[in-house]
PDB file of N, CA and C in Angstrom:
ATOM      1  N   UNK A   1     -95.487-219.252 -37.960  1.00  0.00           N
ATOM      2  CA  UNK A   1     -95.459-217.828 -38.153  1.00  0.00           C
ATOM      3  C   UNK A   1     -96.588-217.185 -37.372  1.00  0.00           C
ATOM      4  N   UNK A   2     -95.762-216.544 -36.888  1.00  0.00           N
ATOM      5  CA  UNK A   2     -96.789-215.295 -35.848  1.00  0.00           C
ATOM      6  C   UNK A   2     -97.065-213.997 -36.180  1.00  0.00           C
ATOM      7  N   UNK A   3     -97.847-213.627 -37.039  1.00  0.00           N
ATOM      8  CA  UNK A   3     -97.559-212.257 -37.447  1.00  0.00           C
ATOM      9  C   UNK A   3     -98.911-211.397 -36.558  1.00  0.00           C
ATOM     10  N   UNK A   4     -98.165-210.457 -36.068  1.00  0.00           N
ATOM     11  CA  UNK A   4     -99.211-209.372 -35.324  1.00  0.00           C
ATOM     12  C   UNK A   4    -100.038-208.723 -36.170  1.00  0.00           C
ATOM     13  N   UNK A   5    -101.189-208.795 -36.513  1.00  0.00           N
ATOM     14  CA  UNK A   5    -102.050-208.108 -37.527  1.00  0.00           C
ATOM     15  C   UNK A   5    -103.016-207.303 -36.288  1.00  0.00           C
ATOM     16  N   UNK A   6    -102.949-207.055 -35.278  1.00  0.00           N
ATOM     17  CA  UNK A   6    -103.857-206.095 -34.943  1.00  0.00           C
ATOM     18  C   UNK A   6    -103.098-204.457 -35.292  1.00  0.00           C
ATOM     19  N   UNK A   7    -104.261-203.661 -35.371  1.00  0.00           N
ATOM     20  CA  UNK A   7    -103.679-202.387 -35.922  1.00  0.00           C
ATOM     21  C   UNK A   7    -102.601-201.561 -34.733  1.00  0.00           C
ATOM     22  N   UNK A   8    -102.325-200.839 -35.183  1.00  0.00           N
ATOM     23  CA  UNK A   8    -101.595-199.759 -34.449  1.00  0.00           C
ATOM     24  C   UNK A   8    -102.449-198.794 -33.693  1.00  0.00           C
ATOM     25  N   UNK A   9    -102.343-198.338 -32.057  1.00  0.00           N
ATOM     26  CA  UNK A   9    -102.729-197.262 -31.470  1.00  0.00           C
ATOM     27  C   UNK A   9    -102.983-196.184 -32.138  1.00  0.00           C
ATOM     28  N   UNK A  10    -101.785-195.590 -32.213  1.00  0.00           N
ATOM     29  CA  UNK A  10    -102.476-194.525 -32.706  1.00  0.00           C
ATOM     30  C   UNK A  10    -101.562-194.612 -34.464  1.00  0.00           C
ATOM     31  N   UNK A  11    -101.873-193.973 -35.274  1.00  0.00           N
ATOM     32  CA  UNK A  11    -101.206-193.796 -36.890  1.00  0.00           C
ATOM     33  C   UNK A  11     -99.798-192.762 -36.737  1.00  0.00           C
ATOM     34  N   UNK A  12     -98.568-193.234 -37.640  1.00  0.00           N
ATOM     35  CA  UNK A  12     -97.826-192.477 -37.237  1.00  0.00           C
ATOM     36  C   UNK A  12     -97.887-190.880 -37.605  1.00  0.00           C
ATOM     37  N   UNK A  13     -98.871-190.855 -38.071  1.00  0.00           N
ATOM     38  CA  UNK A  13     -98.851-189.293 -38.367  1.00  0.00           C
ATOM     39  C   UNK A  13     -99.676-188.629 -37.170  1.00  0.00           C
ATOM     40  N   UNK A  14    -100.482-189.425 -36.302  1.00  0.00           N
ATOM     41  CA  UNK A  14    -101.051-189.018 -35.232  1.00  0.00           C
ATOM     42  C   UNK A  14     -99.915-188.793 -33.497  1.00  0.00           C
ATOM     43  N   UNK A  15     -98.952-189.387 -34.081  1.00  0.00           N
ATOM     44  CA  UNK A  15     -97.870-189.047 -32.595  1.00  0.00           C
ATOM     45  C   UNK A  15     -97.590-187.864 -32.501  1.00  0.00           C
ATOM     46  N   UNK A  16     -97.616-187.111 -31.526  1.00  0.00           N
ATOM     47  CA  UNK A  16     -96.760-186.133 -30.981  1.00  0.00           C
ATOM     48  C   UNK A  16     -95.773-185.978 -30.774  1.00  0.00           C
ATOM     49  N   UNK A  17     -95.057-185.075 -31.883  1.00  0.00           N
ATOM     50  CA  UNK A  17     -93.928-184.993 -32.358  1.00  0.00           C
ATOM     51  C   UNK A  17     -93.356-183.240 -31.693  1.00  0.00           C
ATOM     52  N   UNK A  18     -91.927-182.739 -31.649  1.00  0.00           N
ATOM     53  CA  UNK A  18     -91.257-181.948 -31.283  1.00  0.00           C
ATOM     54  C   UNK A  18     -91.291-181.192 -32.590  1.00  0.00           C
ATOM     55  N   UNK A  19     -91.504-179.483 -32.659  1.00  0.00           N
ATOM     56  CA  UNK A  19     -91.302-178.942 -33.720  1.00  0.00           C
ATOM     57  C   UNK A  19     -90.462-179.713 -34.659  1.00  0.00           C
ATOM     58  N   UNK A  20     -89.269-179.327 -34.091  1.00  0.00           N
ATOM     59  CA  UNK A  20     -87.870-180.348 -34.949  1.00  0.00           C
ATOM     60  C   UNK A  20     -87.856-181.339 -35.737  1.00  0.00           C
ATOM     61  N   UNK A  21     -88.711-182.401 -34.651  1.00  0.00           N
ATOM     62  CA  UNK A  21     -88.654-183.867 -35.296  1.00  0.00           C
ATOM     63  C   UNK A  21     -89.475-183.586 -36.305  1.00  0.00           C
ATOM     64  N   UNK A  22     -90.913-182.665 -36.214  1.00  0.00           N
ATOM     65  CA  UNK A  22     -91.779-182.342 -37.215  1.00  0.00           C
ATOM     66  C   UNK A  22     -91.032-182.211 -38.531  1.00  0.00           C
ATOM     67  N   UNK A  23     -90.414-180.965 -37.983  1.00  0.00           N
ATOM     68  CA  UNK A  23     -89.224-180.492 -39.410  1.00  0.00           C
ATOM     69  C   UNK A  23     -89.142-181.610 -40.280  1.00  0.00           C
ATOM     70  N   UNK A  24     -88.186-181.807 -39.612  1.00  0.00           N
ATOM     71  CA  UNK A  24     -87.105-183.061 -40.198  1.00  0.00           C
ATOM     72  C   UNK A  24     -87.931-184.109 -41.370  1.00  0.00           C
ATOM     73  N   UNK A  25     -88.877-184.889 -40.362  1.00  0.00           N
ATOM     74  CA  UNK A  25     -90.152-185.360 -41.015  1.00  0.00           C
ATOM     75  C   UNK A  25     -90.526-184.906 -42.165  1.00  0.00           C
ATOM     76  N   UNK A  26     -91.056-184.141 -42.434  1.00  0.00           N
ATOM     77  CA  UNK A  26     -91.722-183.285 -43.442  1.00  0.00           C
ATOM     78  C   UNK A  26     -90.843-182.661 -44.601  1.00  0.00           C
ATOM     79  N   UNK A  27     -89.563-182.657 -43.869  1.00  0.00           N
ATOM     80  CA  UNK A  27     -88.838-181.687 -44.762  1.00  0.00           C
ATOM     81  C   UNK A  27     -88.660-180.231 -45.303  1.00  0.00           C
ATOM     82  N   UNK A  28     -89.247-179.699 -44.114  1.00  0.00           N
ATOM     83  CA  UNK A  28     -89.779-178.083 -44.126  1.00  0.00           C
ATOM     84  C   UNK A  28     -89.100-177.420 -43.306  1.00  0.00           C
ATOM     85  N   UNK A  29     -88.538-176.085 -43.115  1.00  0.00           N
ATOM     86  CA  UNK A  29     -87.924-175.725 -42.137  1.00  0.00           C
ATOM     87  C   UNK A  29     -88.421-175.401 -40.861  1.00  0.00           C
ATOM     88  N   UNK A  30     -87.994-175.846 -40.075  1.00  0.00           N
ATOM     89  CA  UNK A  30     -88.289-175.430 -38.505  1.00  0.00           C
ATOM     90  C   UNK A  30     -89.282-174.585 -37.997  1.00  0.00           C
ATOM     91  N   UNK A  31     -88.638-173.467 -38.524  1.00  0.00           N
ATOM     92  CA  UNK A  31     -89.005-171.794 -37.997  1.00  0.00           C
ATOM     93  C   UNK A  31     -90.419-171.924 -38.762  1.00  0.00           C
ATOM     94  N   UNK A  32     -90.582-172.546 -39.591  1.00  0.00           N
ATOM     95  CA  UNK A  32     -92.302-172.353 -40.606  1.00  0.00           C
ATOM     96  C   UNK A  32     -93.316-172.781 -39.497  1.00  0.00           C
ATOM     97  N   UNK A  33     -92.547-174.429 -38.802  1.00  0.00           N
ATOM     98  CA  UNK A  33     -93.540-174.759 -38.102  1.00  0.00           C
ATOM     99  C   UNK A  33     -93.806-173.954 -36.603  1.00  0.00           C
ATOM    100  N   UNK A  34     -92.635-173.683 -36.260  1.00  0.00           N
ATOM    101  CA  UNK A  34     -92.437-172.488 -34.878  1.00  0.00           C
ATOM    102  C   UNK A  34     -93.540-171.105 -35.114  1.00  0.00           C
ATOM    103  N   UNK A  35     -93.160-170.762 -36.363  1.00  0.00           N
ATOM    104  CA  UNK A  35     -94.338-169.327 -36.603  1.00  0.00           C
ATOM    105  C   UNK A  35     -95.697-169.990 -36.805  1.00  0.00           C
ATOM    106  N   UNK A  36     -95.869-170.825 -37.661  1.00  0.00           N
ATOM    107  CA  UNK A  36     -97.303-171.601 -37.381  1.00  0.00           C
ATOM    108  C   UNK A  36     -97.757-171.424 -36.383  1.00  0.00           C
ATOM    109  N   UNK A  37     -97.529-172.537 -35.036  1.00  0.00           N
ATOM    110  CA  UNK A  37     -97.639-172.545 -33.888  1.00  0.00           C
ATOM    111  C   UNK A  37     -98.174-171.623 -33.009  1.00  0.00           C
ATOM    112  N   UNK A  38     -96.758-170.781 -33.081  1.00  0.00           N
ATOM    113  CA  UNK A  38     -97.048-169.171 -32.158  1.00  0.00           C
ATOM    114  C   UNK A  38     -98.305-168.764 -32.663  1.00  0.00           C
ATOM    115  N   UNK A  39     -98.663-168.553 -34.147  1.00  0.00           N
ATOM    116  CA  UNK A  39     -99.689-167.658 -34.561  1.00  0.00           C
ATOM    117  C   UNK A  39    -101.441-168.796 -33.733  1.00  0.00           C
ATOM    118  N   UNK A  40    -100.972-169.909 -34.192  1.00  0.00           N
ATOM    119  CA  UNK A  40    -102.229-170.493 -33.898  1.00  0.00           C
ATOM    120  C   UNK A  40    -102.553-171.227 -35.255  1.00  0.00           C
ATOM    121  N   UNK A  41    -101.830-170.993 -36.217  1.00  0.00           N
ATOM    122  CA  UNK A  41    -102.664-171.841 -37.082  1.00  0.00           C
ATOM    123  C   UNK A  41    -102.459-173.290 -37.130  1.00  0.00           C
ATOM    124  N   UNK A  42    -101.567-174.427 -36.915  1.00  0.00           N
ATOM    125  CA  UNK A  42    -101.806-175.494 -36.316  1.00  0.00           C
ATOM    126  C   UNK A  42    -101.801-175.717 -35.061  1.00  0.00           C
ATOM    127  N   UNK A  43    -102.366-176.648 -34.296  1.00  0.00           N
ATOM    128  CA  UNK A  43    -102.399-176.907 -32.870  1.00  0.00           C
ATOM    129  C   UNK A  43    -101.435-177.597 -32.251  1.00  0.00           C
ATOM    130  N   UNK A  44    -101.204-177.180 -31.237  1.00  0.00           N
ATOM    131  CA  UNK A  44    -100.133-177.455 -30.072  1.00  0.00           C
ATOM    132  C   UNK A  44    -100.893-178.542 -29.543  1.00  0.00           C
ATOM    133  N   UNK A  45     -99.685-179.611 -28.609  1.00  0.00           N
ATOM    134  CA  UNK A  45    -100.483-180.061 -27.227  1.00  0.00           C
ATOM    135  C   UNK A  45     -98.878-179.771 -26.576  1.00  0.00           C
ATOM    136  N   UNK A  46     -99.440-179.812 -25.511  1.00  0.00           N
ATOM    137  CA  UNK A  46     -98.742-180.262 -23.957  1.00  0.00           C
ATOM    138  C   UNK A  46     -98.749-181.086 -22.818  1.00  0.00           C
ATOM    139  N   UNK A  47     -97.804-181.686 -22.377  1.00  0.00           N
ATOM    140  CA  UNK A  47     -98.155-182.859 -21.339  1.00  0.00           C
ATOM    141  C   UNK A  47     -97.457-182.699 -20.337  1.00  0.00           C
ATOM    142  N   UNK A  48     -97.781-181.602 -19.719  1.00  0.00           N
ATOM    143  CA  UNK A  48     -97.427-181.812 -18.212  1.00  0.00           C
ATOM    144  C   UNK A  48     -96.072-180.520 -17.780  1.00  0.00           C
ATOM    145  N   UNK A  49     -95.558-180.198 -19.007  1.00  0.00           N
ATOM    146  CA  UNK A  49     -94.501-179.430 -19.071  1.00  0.00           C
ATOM    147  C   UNK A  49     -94.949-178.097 -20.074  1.00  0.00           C
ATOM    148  N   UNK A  50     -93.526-177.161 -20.395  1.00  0.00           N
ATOM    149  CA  UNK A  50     -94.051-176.439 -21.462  1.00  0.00           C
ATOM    150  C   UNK A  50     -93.655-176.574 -22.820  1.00  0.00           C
ATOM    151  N   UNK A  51     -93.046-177.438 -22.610  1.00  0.00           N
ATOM    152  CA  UNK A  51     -92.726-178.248 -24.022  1.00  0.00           C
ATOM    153  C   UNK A  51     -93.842-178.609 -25.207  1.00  0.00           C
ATOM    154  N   UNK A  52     -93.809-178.082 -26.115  1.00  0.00           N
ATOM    155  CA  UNK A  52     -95.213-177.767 -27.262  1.00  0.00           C
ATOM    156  C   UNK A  52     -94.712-178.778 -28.088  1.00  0.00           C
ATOM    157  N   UNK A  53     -95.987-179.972 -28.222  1.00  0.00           N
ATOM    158  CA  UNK A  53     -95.967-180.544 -29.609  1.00  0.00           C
ATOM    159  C   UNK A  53     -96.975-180.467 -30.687  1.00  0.00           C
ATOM    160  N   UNK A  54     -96.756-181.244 -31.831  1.00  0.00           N
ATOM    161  CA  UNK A  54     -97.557-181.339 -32.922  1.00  0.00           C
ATOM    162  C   UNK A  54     -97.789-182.275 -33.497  1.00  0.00           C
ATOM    163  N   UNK A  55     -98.952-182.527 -34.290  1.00  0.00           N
ATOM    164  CA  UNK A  55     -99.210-183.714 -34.822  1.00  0.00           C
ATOM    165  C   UNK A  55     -98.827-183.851 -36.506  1.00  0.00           C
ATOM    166  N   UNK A  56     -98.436-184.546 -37.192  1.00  0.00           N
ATOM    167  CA  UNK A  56     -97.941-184.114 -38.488  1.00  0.00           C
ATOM    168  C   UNK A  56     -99.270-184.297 -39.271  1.00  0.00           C
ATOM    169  N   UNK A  57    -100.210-185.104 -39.023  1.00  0.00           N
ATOM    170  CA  UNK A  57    -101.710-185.361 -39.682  1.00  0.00           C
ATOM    171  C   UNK A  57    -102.259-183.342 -39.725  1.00  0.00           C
ATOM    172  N   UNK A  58    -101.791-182.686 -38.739  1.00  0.00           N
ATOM    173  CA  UNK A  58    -102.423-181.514 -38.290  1.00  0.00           C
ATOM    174  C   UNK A  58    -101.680-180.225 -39.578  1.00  0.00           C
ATOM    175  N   UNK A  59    -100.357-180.575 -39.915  1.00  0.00           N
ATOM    176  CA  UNK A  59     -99.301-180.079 -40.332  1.00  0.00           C
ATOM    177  C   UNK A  59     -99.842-180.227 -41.866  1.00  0.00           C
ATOM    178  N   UNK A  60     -99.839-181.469 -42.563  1.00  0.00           N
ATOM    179  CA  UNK A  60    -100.277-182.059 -43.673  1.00  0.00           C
ATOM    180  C   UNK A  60    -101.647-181.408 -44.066  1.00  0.00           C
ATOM    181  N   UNK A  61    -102.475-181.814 -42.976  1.00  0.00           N
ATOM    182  CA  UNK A  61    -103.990-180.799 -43.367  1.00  0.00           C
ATOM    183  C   UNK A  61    -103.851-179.584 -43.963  1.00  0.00           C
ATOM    184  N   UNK A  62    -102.704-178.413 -43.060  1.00  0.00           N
ATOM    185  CA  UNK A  62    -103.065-177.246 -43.416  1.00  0.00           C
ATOM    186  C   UNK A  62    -102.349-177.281 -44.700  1.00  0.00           C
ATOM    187  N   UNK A  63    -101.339-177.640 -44.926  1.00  0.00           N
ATOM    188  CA  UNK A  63    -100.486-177.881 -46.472  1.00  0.00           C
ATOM    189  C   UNK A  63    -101.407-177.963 -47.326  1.00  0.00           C
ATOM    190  N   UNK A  64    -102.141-179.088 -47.019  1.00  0.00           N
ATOM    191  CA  UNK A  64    -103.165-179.442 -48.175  1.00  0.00           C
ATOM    192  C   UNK A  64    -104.302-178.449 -48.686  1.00  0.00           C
ATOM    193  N   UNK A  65    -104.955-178.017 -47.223  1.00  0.00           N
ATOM    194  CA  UNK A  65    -105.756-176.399 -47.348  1.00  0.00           C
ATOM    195  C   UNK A  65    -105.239-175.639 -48.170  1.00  0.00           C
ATOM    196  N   UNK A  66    -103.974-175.044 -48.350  1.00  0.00           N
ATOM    197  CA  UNK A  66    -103.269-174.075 -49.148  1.00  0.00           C
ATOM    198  C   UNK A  66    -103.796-174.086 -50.650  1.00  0.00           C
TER     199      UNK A  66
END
């Protein structure tokens, strides 16, 4: 038996995820995380395009703030 015990890159709540997939994930509607966004209150990234993602660790924080 070979079992891989080194950790993971990054945590899955740390991937950069598509509004959507965010959604889905979380179980929240779309448009919550879209107006988030626009306003600024969680953070975007971008890679190379204009395609905006999010991190769900980032998403969860502000939930929890509330």
């Amino acid at each position: 038996m070979n079992a891989d015990v080194t950790p993971p890159l990054f945590d899955d709540l740390d991937q950069l995820r598509t509004f959507k997939n965010a959604a889905v994930a979380l179980r929240i509607p779309y448009f919550k995380i879209q107006r988030a966004a626009r306003v600024g209150i969680i953070p975007t990234y971008s890679l190379l395009n204009k395609r905006r993602y999010v991190k769900l660790r980032d998403i969860l924080n502000l939930m929890s703030a509330a």
